[in-house]
N, C-alpha and C. Protein backbone atom coordinates (compact mmCIF):
# COMPACT_ATOMS: atom_id res chain seq x y z
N UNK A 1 4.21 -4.28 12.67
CA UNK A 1 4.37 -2.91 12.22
C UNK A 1 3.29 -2.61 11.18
N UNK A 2 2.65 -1.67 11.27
CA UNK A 2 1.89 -1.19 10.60
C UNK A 2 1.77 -0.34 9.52
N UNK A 3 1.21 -0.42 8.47
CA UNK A 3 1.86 0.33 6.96
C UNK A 3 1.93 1.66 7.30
N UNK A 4 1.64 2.47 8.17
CA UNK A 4 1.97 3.72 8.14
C UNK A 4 3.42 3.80 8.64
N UNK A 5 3.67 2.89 9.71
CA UNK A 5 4.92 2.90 10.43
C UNK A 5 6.17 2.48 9.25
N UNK A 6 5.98 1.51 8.58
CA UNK A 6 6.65 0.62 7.52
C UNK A 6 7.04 2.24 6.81
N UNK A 7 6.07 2.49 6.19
CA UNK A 7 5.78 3.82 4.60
C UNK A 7 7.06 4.77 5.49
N UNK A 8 6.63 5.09 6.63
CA UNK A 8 7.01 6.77 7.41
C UNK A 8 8.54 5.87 7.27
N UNK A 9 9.08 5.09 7.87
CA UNK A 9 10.46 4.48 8.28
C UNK A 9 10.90 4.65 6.61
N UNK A 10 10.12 4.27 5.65
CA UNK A 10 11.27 4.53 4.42
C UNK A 10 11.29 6.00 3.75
N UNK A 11 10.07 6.34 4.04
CA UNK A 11 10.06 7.68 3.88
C UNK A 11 11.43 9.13 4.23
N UNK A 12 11.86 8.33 5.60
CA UNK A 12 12.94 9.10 6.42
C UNK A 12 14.09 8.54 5.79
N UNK A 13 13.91 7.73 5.96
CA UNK A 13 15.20 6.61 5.14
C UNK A 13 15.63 7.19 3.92
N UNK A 14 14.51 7.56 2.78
CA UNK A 14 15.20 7.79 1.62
C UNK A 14 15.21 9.29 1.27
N UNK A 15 14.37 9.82 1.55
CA UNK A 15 14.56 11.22 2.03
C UNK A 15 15.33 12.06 2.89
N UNK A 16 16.11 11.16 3.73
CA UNK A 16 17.00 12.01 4.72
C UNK A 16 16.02 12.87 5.76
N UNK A 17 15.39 12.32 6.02
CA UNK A 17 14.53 13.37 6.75
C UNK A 17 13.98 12.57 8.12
N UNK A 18 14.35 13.36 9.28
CA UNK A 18 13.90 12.87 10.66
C UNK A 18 12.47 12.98 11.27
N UNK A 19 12.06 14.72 10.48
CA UNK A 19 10.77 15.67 10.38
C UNK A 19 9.66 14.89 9.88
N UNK A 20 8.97 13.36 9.68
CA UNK A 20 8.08 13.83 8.27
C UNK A 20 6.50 13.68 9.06
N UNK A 21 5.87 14.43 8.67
CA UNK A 21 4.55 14.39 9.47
C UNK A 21 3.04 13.46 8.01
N UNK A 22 2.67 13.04 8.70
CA UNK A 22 1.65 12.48 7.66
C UNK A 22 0.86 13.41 6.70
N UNK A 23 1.05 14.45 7.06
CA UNK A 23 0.54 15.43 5.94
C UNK A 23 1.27 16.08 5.34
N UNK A 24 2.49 15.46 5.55
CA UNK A 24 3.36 16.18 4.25
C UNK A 24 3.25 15.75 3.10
N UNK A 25 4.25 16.64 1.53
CA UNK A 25 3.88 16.20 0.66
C UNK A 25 5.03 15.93 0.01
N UNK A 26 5.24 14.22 -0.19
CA UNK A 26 6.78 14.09 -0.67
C UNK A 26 7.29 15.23 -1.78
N UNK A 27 6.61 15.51 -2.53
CA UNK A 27 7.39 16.44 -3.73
C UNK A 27 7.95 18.05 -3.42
N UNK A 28 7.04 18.33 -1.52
CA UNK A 28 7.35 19.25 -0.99
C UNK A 28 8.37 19.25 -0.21
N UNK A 29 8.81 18.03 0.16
CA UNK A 29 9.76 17.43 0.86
C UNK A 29 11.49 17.08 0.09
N UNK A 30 11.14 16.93 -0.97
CA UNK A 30 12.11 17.68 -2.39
C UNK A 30 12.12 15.70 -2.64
N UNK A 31 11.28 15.34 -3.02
CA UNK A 31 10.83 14.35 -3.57
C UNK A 31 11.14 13.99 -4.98
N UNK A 32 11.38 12.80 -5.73
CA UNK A 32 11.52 13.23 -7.18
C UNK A 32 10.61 11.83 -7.81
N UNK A 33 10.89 12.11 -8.67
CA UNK A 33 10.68 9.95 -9.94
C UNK A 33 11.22 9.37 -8.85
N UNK A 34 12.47 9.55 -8.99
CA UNK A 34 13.21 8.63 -8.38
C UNK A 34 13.49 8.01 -7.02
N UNK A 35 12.96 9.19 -6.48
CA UNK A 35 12.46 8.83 -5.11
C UNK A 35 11.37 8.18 -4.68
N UNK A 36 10.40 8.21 -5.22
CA UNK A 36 9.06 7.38 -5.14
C UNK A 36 9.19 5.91 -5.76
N UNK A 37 10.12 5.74 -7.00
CA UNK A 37 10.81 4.77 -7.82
C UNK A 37 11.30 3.92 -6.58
N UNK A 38 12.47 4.13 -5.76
CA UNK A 38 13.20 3.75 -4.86
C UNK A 38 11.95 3.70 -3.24
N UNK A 39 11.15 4.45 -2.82
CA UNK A 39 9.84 4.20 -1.82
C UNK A 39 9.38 2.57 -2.43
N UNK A 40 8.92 2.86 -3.83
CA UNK A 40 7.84 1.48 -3.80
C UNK A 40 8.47 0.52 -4.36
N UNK A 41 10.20 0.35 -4.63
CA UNK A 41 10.79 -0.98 -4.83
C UNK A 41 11.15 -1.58 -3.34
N UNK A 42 11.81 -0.56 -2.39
CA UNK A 42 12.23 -0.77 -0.59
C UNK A 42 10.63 -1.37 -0.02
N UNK A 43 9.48 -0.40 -0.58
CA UNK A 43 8.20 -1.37 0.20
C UNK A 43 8.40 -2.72 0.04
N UNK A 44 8.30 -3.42 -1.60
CA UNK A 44 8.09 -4.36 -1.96
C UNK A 44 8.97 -5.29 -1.15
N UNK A 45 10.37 -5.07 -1.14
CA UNK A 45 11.52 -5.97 -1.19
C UNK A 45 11.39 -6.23 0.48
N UNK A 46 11.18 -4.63 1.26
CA UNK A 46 11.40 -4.94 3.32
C UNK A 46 10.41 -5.88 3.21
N UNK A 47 9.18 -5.22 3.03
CA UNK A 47 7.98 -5.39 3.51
C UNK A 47 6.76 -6.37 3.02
N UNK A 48 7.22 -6.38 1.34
CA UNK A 48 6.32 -7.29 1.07
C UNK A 48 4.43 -6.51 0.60
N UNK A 49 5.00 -5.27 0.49
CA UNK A 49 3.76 -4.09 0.39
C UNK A 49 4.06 -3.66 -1.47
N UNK A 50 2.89 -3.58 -2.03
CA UNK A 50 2.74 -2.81 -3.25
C UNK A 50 2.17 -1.95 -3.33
N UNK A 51 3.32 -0.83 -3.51
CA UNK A 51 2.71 0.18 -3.62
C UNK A 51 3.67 0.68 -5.31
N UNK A 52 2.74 1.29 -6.34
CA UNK A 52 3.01 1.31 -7.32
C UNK A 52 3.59 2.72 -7.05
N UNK A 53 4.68 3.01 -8.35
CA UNK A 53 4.93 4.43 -8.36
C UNK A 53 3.67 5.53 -8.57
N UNK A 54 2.74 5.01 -9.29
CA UNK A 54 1.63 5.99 -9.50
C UNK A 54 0.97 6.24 -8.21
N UNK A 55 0.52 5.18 -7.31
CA UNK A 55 -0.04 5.42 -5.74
C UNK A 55 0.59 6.64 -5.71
N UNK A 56 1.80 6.26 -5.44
CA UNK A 56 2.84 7.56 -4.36
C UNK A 56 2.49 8.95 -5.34
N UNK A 57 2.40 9.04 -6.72
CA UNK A 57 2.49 10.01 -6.96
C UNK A 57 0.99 11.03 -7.55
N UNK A 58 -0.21 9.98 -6.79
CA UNK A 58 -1.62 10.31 -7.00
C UNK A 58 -1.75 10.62 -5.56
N UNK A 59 -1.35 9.84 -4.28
CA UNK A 59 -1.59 10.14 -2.95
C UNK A 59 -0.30 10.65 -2.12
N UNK A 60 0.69 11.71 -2.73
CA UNK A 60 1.58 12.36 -1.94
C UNK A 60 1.97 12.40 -0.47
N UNK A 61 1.07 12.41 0.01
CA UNK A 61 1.24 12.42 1.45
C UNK A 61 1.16 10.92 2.26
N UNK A 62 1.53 10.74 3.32
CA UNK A 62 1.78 9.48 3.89
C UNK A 62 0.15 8.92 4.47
N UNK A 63 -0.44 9.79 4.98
CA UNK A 63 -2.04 9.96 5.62
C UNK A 63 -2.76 9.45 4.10
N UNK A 64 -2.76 9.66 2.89
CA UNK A 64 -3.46 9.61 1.77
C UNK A 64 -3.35 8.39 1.18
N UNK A 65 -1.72 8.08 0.66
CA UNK A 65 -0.98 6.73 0.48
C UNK A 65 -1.58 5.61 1.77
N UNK A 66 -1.62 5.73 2.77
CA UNK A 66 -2.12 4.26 3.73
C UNK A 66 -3.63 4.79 3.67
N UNK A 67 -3.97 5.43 3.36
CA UNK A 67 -5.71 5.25 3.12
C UNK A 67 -6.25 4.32 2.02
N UNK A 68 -5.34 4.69 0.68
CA UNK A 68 -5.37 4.61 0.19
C UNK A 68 -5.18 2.88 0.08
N UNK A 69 -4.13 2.48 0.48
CA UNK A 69 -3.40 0.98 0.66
C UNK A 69 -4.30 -0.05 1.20
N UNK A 70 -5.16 0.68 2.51
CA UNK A 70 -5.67 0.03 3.63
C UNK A 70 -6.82 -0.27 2.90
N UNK A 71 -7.37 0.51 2.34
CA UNK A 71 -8.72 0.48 1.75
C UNK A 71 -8.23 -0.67 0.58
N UNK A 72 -7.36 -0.42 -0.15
CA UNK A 72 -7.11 -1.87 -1.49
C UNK A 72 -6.93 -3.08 -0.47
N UNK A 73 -6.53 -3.08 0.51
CA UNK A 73 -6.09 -4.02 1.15
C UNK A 73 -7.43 -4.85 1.87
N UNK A 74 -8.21 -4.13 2.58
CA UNK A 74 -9.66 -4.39 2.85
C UNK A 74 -9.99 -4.70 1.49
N UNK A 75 -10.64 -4.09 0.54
CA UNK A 75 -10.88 -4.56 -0.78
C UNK A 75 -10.71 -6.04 -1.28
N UNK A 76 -9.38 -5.97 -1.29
CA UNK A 76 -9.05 -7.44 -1.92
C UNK A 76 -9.54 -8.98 -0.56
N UNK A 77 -9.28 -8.14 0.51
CA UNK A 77 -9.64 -9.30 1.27
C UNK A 77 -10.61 -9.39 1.11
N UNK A 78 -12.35 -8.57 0.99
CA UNK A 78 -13.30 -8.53 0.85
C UNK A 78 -13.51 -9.71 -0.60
N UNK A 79 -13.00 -8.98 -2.04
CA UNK A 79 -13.20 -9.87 -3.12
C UNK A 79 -12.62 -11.40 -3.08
N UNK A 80 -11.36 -11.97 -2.01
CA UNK A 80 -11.14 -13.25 -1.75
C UNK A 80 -12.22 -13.55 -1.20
N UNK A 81 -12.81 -12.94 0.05
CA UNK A 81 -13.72 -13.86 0.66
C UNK A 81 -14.90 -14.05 -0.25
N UNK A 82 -15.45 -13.13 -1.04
CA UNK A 82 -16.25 -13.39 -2.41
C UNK A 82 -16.04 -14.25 -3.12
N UNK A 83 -14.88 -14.80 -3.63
CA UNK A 83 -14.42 -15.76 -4.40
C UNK A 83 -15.14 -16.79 -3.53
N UNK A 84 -14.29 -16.97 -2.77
CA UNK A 84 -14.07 -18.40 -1.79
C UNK A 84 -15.68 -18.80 -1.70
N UNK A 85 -16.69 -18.06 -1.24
CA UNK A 85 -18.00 -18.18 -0.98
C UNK A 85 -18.69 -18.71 -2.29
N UNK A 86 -18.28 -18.67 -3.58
CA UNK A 86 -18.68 -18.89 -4.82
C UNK A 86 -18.27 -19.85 -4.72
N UNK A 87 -17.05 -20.50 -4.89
CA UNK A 87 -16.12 -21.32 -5.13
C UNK A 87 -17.24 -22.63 -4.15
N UNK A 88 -17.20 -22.40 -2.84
CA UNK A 88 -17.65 -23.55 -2.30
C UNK A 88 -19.08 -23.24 -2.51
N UNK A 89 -19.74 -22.47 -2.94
CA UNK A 89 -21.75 -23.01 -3.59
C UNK A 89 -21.27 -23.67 -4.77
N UNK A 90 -20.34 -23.45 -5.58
CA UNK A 90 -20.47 -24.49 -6.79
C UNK A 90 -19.92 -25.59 -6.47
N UNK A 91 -19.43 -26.07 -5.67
CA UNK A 91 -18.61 -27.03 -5.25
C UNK A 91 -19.78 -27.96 -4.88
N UNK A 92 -20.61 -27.44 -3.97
CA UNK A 92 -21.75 -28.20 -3.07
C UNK A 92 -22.88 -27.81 -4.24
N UNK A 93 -22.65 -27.66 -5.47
CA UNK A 93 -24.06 -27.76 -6.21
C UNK A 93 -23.34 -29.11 -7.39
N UNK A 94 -21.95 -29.05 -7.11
CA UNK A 94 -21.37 -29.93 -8.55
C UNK A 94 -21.71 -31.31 -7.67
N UNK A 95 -21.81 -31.30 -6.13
CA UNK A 95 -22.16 -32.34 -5.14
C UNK A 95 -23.50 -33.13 -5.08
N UNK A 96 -23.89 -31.58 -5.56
CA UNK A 96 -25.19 -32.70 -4.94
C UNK A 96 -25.91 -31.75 -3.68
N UNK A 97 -25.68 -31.00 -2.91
CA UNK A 97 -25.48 -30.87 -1.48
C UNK A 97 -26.38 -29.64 -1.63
């Protein structure tokens, strides 16, 4: 399942809402704190996804929020594989190699 699919499923879930299209805007959707509070503790706990309360309430919409995610998510995989590539030149210079 894919974070848009994951986001939209709690989205309906905690919102009561069957309707939600990716360009909606939770706070238009009668959204509150507490609702975005309750979105990014259900990400963490189903899914294993962080999404902070500030995400949800800088990228409102579901289309904005997984742009947003996908791109940190690319990101960080990008800066591991950076690490890792450092990690083993010093490794093979502490070698010898």
């Amino acid at each position: 399942m894919e974070i848009k699919e994951k986001l939209l499923t709690l989205f309906k879930e905690i919102l009561g809402m069957d309707d939600i299209s990716e360009t909606s805007n939770i706070f238009d959707m009668g959204g509150s704190s507490l609702t975005i509070y309750k979105i990014s503790e259900q990400a963490k706990e189903r899914y294993g996804l962080k999404v902070n309360p500030i995400d949800i309430m800088t990228y409102p919409t579901l289309e904005k929020l997984c742009l947003f995610l996908e791109e940190g998510t690319k990101q960080k995989s990008d800066d591991d594989n950076i690490t890792a590539r450092k990690n083993l030149r010093n490794r093979r210079r502490r070698e010898g190699v």
